[in-house]
Structure formats: structure tokens, C-alpha cells
PDB file of N, CA and C in Angstrom:
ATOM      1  N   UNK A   1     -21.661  81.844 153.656  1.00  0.00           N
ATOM      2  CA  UNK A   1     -21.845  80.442 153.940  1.00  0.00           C
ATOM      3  C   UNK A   1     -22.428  79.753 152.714  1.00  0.00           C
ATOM      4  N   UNK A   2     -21.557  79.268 151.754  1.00  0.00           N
ATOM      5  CA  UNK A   2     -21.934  78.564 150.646  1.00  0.00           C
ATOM      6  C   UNK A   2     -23.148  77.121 150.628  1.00  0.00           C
ATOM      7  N   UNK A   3     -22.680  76.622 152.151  1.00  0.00           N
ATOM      8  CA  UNK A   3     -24.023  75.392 152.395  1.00  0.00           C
ATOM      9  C   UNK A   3     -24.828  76.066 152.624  1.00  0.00           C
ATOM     10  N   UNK A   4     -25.467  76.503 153.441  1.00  0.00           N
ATOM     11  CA  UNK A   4     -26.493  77.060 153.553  1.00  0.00           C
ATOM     12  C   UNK A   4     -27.556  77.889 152.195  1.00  0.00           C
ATOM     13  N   UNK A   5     -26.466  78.538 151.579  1.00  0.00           N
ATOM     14  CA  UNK A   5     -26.860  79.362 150.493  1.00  0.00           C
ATOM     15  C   UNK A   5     -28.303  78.423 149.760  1.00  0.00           C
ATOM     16  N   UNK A   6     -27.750  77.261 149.335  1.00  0.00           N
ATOM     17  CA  UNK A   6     -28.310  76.322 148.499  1.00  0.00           C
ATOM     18  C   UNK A   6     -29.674  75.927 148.600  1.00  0.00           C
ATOM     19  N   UNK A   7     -30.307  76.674 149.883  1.00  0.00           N
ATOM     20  CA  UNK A   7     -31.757  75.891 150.562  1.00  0.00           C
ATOM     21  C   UNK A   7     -32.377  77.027 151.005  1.00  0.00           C
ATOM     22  N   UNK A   8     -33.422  77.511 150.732  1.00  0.00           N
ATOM     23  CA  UNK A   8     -34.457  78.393 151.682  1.00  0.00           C
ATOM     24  C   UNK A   8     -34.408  78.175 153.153  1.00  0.00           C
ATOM     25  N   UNK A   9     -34.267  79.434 153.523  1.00  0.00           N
ATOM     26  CA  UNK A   9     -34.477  79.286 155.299  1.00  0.00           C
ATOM     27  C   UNK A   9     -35.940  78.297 155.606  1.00  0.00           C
ATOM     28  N   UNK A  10     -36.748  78.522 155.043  1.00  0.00           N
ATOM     29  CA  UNK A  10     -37.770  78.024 155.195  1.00  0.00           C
ATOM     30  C   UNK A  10     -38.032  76.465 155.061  1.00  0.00           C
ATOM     31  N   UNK A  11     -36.963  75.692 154.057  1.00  0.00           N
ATOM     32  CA  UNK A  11     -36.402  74.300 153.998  1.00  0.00           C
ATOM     33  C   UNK A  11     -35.448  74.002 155.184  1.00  0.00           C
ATOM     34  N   UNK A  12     -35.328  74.506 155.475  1.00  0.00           N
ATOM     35  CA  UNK A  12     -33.736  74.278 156.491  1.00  0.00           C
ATOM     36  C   UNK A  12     -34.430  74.262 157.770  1.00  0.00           C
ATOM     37  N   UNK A  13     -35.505  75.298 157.895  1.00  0.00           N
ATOM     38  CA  UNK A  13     -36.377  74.973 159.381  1.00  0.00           C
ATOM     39  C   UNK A  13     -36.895  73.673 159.231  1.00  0.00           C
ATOM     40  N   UNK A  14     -37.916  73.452 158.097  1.00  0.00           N
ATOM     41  CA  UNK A  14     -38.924  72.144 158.028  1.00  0.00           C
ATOM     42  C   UNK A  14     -37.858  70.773 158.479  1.00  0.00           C
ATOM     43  N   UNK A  15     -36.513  71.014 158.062  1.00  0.00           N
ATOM     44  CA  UNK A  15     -36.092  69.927 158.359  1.00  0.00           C
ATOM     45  C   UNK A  15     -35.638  69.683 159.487  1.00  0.00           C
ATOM     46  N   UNK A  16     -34.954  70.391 160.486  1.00  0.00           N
ATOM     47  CA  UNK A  16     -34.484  70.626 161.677  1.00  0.00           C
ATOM     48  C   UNK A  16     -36.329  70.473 162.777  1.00  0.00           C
ATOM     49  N   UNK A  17     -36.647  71.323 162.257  1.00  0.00           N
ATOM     50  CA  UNK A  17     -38.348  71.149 162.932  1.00  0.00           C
ATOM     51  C   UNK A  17     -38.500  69.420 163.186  1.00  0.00           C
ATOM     52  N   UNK A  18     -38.125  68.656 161.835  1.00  0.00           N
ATOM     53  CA  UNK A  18     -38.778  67.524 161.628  1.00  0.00           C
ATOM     54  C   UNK A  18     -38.014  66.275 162.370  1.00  0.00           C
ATOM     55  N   UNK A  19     -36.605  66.726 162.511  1.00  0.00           N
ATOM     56  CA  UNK A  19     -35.363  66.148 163.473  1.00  0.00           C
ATOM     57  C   UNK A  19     -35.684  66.429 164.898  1.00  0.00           C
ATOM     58  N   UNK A  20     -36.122  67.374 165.363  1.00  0.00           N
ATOM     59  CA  UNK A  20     -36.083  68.200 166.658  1.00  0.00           C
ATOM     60  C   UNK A  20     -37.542  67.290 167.603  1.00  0.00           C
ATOM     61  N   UNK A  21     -37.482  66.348 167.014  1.00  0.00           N
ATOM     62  CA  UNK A  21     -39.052  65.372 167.761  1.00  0.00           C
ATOM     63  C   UNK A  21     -38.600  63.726 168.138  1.00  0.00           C
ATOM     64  N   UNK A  22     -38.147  63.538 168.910  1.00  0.00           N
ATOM     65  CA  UNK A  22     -38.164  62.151 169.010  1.00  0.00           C
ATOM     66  C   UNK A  22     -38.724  60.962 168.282  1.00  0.00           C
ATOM     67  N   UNK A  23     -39.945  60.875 168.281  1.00  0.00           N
ATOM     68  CA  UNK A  23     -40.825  60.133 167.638  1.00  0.00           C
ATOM     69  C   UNK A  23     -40.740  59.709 165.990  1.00  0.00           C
ATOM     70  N   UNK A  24     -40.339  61.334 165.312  1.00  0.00           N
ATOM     71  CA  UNK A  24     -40.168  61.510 164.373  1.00  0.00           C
ATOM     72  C   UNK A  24     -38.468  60.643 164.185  1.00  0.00           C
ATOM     73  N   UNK A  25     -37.726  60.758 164.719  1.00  0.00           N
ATOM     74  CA  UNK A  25     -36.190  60.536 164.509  1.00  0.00           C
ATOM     75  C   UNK A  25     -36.092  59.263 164.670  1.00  0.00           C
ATOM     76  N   UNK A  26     -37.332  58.500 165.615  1.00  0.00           N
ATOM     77  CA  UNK A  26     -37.473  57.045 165.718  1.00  0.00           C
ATOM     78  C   UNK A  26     -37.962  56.712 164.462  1.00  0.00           C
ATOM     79  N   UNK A  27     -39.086  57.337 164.102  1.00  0.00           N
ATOM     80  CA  UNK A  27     -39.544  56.652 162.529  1.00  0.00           C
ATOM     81  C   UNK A  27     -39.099  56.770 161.337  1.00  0.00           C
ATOM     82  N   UNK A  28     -38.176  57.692 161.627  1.00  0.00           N
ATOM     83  CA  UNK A  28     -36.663  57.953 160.388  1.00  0.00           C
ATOM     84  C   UNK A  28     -35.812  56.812 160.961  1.00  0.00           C
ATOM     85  N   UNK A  29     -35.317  56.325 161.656  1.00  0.00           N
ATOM     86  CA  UNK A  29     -34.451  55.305 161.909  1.00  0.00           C
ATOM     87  C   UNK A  29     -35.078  54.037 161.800  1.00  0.00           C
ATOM     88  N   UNK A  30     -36.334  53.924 161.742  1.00  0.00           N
ATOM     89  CA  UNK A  30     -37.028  52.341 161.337  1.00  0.00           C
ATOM     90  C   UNK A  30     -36.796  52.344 159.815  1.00  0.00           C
ATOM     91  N   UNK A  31     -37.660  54.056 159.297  1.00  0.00           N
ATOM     92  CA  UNK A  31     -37.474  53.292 157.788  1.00  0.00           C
ATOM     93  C   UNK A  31     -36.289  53.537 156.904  1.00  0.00           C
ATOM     94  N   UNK A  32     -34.715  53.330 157.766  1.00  0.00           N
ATOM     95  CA  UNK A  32     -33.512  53.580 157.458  1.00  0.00           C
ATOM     96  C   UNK A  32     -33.307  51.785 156.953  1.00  0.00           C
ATOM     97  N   UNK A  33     -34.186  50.994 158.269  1.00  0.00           N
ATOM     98  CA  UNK A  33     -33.910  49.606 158.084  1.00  0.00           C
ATOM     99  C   UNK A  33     -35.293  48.534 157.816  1.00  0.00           C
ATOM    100  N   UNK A  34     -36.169  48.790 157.092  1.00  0.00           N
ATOM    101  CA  UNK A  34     -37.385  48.614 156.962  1.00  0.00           C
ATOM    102  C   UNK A  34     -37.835  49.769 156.449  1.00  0.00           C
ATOM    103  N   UNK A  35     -38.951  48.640 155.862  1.00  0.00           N
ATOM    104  CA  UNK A  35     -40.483  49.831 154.644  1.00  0.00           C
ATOM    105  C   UNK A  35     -42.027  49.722 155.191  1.00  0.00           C
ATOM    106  N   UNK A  36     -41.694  50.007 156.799  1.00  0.00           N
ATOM    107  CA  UNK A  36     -42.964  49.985 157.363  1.00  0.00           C
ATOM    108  C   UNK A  36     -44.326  50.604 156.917  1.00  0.00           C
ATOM    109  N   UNK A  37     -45.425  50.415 156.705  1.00  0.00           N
ATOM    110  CA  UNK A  37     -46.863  51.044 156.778  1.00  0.00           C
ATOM    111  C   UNK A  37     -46.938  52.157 157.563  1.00  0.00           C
ATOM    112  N   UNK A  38     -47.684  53.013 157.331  1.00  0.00           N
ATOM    113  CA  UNK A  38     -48.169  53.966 158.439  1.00  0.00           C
ATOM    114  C   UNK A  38     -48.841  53.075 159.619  1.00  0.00           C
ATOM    115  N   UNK A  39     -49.794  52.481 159.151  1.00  0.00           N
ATOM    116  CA  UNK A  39     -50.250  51.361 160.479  1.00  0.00           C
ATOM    117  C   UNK A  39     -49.022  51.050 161.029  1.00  0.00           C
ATOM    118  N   UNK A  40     -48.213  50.410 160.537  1.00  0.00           N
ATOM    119  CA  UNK A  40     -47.193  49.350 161.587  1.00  0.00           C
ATOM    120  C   UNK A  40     -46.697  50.816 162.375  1.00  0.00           C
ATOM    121  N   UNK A  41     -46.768  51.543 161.810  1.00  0.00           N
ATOM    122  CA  UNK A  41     -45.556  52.187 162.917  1.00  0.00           C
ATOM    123  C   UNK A  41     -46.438  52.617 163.454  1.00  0.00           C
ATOM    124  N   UNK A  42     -47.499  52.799 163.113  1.00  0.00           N
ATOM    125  CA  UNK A  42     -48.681  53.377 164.386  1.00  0.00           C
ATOM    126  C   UNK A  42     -48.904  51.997 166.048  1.00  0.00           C
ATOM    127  N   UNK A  43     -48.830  51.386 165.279  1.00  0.00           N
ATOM    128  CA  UNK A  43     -48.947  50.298 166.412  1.00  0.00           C
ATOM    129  C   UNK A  43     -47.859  49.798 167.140  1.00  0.00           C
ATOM    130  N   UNK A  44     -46.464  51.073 166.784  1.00  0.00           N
ATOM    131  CA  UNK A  44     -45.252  50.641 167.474  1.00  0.00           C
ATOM    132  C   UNK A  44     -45.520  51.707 169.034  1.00  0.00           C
ATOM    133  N   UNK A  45     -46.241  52.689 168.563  1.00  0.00           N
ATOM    134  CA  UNK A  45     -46.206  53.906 169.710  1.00  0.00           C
ATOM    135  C   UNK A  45     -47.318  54.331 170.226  1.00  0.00           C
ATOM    136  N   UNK A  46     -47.668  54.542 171.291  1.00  0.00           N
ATOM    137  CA  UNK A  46     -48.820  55.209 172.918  1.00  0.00           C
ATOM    138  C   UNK A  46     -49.280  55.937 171.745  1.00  0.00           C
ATOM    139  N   UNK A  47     -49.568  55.844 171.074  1.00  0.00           N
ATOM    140  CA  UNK A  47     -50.298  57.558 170.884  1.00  0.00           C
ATOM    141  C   UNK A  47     -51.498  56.905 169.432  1.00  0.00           C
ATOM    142  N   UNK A  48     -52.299  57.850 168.954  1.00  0.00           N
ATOM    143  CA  UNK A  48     -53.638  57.273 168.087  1.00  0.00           C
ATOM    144  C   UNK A  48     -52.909  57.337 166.427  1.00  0.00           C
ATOM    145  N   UNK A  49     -53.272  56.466 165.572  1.00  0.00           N
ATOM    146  CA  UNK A  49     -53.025  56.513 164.490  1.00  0.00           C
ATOM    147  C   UNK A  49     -52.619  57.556 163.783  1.00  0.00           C
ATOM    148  N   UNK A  50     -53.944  58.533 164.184  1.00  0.00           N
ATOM    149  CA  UNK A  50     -53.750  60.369 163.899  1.00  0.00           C
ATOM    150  C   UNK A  50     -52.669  61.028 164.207  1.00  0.00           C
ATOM    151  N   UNK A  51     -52.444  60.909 165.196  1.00  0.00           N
ATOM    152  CA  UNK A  51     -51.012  61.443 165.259  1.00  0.00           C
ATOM    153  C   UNK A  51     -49.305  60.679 164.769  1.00  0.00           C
ATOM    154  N   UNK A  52     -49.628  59.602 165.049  1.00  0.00           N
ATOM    155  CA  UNK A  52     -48.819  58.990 163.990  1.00  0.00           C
ATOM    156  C   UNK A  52     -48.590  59.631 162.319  1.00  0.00           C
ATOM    157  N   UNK A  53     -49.595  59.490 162.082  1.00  0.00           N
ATOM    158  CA  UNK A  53     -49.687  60.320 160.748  1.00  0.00           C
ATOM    159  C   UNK A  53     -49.057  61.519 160.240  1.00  0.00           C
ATOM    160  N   UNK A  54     -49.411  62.473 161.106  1.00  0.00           N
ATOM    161  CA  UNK A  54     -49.395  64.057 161.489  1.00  0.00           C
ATOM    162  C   UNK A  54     -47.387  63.606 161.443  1.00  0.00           C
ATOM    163  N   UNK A  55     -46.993  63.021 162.359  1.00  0.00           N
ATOM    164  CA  UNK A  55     -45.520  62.656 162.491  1.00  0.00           C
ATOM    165  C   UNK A  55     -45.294  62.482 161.024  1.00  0.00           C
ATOM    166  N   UNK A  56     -45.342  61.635 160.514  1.00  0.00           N
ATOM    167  CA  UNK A  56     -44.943  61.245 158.941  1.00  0.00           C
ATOM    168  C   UNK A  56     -45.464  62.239 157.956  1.00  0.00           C
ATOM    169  N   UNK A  57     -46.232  62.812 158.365  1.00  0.00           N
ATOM    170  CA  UNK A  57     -46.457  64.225 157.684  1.00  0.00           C
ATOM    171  C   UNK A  57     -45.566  65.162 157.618  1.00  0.00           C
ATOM    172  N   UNK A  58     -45.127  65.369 158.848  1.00  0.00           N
ATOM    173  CA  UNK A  58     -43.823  66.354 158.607  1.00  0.00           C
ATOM    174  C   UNK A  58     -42.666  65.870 158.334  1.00  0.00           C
ATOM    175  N   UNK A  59     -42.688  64.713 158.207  1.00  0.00           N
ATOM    176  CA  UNK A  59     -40.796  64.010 157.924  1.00  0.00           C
ATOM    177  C   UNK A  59     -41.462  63.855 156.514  1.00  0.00           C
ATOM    178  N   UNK A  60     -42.783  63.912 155.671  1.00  0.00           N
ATOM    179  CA  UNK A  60     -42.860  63.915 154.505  1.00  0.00           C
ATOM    180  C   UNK A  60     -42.678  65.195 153.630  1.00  0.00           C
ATOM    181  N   UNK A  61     -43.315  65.915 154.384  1.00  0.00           N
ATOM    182  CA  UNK A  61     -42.633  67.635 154.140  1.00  0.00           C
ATOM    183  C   UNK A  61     -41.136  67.740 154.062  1.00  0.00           C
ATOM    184  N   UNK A  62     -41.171  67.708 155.126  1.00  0.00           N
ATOM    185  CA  UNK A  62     -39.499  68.098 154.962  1.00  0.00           C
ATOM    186  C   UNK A  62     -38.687  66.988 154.481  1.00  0.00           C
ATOM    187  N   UNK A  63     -38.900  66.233 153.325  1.00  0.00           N
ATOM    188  CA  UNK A  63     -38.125  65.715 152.126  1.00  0.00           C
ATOM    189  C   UNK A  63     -37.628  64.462 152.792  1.00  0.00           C
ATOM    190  N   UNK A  64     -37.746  64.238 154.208  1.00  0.00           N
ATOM    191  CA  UNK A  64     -36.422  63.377 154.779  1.00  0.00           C
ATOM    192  C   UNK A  64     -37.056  61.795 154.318  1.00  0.00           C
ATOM    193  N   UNK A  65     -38.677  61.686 154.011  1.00  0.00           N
ATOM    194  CA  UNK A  65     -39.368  60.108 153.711  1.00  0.00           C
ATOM    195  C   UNK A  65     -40.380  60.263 152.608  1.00  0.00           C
ATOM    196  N   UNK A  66     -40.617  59.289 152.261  1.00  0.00           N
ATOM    197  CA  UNK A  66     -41.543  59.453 151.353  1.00  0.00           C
ATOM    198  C   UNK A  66     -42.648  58.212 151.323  1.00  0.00           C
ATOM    199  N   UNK A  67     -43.689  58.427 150.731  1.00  0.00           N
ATOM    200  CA  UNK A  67     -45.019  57.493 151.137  1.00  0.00           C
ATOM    201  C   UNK A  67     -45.416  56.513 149.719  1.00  0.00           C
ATOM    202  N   UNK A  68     -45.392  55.575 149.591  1.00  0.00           N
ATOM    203  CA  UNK A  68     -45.866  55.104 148.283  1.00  0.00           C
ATOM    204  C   UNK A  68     -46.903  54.428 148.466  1.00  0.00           C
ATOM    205  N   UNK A  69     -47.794  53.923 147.991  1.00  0.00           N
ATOM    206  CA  UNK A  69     -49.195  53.302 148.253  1.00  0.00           C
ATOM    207  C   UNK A  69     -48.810  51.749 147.842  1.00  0.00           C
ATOM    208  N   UNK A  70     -49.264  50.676 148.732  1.00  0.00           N
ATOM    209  CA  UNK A  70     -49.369  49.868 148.580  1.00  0.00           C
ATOM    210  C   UNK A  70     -50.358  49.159 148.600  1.00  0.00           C
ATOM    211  N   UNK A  71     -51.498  48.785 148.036  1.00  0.00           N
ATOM    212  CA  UNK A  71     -52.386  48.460 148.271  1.00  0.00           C
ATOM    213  C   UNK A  71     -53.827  49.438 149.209  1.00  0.00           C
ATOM    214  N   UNK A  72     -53.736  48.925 150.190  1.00  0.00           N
ATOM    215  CA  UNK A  72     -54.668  49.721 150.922  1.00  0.00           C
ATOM    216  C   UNK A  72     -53.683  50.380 151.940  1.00  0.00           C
ATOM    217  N   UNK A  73     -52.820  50.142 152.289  1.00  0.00           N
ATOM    218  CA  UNK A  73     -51.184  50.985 152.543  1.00  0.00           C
ATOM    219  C   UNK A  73     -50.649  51.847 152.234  1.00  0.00           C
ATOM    220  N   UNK A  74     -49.904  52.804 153.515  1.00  0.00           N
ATOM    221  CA  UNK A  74     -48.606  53.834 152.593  1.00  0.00           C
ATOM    222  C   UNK A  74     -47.561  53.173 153.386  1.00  0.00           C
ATOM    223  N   UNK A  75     -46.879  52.385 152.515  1.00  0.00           N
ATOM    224  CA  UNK A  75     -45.241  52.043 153.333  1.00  0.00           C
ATOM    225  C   UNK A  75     -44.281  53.353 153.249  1.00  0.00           C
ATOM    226  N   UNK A  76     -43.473  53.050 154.216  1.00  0.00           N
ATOM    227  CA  UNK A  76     -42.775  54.535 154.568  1.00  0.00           C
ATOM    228  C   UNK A  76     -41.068  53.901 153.898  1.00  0.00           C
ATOM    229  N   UNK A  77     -40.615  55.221 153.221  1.00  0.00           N
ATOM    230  CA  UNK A  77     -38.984  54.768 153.027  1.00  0.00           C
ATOM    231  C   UNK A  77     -38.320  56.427 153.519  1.00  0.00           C
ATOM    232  N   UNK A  78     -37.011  55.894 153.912  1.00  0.00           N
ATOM    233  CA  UNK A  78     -36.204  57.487 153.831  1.00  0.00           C
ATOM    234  C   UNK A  78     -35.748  57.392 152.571  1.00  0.00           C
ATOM    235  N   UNK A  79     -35.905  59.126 152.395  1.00  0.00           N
ATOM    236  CA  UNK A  79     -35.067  59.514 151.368  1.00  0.00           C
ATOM    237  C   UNK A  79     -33.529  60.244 151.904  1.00  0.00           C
ATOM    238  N   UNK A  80     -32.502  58.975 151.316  1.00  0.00           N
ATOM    239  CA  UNK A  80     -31.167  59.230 151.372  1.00  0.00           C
ATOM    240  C   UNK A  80     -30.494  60.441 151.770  1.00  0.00           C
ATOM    241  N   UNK A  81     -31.047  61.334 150.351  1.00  0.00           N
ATOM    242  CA  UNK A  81     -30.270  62.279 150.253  1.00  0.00           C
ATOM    243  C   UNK A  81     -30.350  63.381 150.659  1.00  0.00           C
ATOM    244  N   UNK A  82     -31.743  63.523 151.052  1.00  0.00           N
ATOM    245  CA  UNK A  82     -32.496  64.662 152.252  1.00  0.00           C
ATOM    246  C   UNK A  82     -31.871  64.431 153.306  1.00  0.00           C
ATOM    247  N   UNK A  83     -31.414  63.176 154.082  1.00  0.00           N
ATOM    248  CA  UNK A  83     -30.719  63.007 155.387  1.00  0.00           C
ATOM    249  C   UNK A  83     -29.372  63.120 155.031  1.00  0.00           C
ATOM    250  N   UNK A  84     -28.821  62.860 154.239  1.00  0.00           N
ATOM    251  CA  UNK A  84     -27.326  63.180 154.110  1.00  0.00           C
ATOM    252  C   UNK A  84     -27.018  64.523 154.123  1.00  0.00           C
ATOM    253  N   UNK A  85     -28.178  65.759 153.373  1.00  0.00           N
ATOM    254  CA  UNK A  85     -28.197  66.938 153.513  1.00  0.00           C
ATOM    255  C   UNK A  85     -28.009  67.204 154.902  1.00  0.00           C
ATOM    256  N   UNK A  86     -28.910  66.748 155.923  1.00  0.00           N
ATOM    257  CA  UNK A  86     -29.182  67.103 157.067  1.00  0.00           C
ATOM    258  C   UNK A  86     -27.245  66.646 157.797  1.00  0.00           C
ATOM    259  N   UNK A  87     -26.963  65.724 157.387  1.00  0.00           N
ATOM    260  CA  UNK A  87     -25.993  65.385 158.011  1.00  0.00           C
ATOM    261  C   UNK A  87     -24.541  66.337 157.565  1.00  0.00           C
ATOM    262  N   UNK A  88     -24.472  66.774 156.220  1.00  0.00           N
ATOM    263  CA  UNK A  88     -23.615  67.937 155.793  1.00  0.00           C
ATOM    264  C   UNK A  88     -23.851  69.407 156.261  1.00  0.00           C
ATOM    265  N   UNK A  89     -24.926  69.867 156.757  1.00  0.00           N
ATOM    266  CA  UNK A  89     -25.454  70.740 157.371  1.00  0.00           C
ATOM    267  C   UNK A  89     -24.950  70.729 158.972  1.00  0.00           C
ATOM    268  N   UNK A  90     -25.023  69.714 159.098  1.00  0.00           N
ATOM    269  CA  UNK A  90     -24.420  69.589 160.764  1.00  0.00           C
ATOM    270  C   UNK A  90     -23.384  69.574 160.789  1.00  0.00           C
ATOM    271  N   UNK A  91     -22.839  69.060 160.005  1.00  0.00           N
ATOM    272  CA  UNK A  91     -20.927  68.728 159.859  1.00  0.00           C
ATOM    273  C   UNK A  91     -20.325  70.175 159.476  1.00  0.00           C
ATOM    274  N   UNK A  92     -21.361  71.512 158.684  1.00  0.00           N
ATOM    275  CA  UNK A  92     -20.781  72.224 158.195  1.00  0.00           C
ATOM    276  C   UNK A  92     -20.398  73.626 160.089  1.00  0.00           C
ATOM    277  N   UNK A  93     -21.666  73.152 160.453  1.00  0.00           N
ATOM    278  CA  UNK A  93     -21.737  74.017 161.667  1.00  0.00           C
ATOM    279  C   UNK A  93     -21.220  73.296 162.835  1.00  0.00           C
ATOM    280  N   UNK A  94     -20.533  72.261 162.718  1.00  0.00           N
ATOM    281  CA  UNK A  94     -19.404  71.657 163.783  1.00  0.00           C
ATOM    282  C   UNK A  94     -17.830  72.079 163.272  1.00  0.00           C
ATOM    283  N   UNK A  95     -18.052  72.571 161.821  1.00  0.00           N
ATOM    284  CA  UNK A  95     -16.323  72.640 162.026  1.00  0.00           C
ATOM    285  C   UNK A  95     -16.357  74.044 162.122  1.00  0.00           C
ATOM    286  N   UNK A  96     -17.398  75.278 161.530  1.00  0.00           N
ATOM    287  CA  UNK A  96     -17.448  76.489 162.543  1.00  0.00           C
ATOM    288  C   UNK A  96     -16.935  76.238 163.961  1.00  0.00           C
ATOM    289  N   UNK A  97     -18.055  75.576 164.465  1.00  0.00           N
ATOM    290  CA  UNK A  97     -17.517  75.208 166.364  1.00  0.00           C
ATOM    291  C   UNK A  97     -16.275  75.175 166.333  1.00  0.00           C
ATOM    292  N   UNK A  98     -15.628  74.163 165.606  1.00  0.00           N
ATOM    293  CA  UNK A  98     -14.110  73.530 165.920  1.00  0.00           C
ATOM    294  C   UNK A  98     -13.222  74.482 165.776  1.00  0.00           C
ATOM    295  N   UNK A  99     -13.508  75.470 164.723  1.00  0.00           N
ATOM    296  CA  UNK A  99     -12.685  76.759 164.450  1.00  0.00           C
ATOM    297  C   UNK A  99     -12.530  78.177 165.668  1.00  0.00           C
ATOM    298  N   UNK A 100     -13.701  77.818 166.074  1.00  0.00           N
ATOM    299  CA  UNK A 100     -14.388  78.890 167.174  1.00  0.00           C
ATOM    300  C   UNK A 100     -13.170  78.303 168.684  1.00  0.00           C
ATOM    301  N   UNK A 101     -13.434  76.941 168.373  1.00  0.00           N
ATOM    302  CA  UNK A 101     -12.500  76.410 169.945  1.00  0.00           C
ATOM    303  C   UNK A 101     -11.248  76.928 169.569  1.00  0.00           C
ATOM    304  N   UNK A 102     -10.936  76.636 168.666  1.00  0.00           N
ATOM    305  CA  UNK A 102      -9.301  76.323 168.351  1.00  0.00           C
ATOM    306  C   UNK A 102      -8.740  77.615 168.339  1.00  0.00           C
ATOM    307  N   UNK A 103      -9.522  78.981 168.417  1.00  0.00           N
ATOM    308  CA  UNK A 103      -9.268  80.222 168.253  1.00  0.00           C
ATOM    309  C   UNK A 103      -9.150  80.834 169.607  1.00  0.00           C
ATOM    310  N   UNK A 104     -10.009  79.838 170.629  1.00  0.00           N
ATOM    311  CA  UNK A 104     -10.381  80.658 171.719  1.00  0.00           C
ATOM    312  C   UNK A 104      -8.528  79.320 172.712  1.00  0.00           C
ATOM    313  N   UNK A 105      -8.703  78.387 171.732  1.00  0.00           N
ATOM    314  CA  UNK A 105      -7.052  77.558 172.418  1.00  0.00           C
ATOM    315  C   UNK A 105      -6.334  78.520 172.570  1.00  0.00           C
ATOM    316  N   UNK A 106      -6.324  78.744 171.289  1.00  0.00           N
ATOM    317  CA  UNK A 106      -5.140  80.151 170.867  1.00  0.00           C
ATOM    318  C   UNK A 106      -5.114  81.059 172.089  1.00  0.00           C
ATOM    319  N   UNK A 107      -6.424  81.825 172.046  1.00  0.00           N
ATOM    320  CA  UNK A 107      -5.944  82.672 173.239  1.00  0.00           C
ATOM    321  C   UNK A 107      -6.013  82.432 174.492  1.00  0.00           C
ATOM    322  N   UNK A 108      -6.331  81.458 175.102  1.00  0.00           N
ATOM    323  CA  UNK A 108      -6.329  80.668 176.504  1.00  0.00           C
ATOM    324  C   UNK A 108      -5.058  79.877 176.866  1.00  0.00           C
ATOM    325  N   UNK A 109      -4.572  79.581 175.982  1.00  0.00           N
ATOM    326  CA  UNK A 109      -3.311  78.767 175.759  1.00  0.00           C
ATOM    327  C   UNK A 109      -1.920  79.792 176.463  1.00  0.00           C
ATOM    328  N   UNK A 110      -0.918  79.743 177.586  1.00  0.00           N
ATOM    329  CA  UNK A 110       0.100  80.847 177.913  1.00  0.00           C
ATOM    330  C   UNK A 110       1.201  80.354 176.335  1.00  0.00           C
ATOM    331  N   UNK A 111       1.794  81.569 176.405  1.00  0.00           N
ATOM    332  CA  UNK A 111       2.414  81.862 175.622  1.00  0.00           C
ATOM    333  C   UNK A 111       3.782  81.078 175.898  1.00  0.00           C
ATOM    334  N   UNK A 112       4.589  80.788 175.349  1.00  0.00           N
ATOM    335  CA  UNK A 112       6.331  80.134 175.588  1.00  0.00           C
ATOM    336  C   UNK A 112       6.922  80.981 175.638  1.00  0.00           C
ATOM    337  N   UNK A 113       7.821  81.444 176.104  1.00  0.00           N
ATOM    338  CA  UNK A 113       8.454  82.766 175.447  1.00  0.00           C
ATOM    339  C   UNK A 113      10.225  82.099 175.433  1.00  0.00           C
TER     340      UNK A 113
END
């Protein structure tokens, strides 16, 4: 598997880990369209600043955002090309699937004779 090859198992979890959370996939999709603060997005969701944080902590780990200081601020941005990874990674293990169906057509499929 040549995609895969390219990334430590240990990168490939952090990022799937970091997808695999709701919260997290919401605050990747704000700062897809906006350069929110850690505050603002803390004050979008039930839960304490702290954990807000802890969230953007791991989407900062795992490459997918990044934090720049603004003042007394960290505005949040995605990074592109960490999610496009994520998205070639998925695309690579859907056309496995597609190969897997199309094999099992084959033999489920009656024959013409």
C-alpha cells in the first residue's frame, strides 16, 4: 500500500483519532470558513474553555489546524493539506471497498451460459 507507506502508523492514528470526535470535526469545519479564537469557539459549545482547548489540541497535533497568536488570542486556521491527506486516505480505502464489491458481483452475479 504505497499511501499509507508515506506516514507513521502513529500519524495516521493522531489523525483519524482527531476526525473520530464530533466537536473536533465541527471546529475543523468553522475554521474551513473563518479564523476563529480559541475563545470564540469556546463560547460556541456546552462545555468549559478547558476542554475546548484540549479539542484544538488534538486537531493541532494531528497537523489538521494550526494556532497563531493574535494579540492576547490564538485564532484557529485549517491546514489544507493535512485534510486533503485525510481525504486521499479515505478515497484510497473506498476504492479497496469498491474492488472488494465488484469481486464479490463477480461471484454473486449467475453466470449466462
Amino acid at each position: 500500500m504505497v499511501v499509507l507507506q508515506a506516514e507513521s502508523e502513529e500519524s495516521l492514528n493522531q489523525l483519524f483519532r482527531a476526525l473520530a470526535d464530533g466537536t473536533r470535526r465541527d471546529i475543523l469545519a468553522r475554521s474551513l470558513t473563518e479564523t476563529p479564537s480559541v475563545s470564540d469557539l469556546a463560547a460556541r459549545y456546552e462545555m468549559s474553555f478547558a476542554a475546548v482547548q484540549k479539542h484544538v489540541a488534538v486537531l493541532e497535533r494531528a497537523g489538521l489546524i494550526q494556532k497563531r497568536p493574535n494579540g492576547r488570542e490564538q485564532l484557529v486556521s485549517t491546514n489544507y493539506a493535512r485534510l486533503q491527506r485525510a481525504g486521499e486516505l479515505l478515497d484510497h480505502f473506498e476504492s479497496i471497498w469498491r474492488q472488494r464489491m465488484a469481486q464479490l458481483d463477480d461471484v454473486l452475479q449467475p453466470k449466462e451460459t
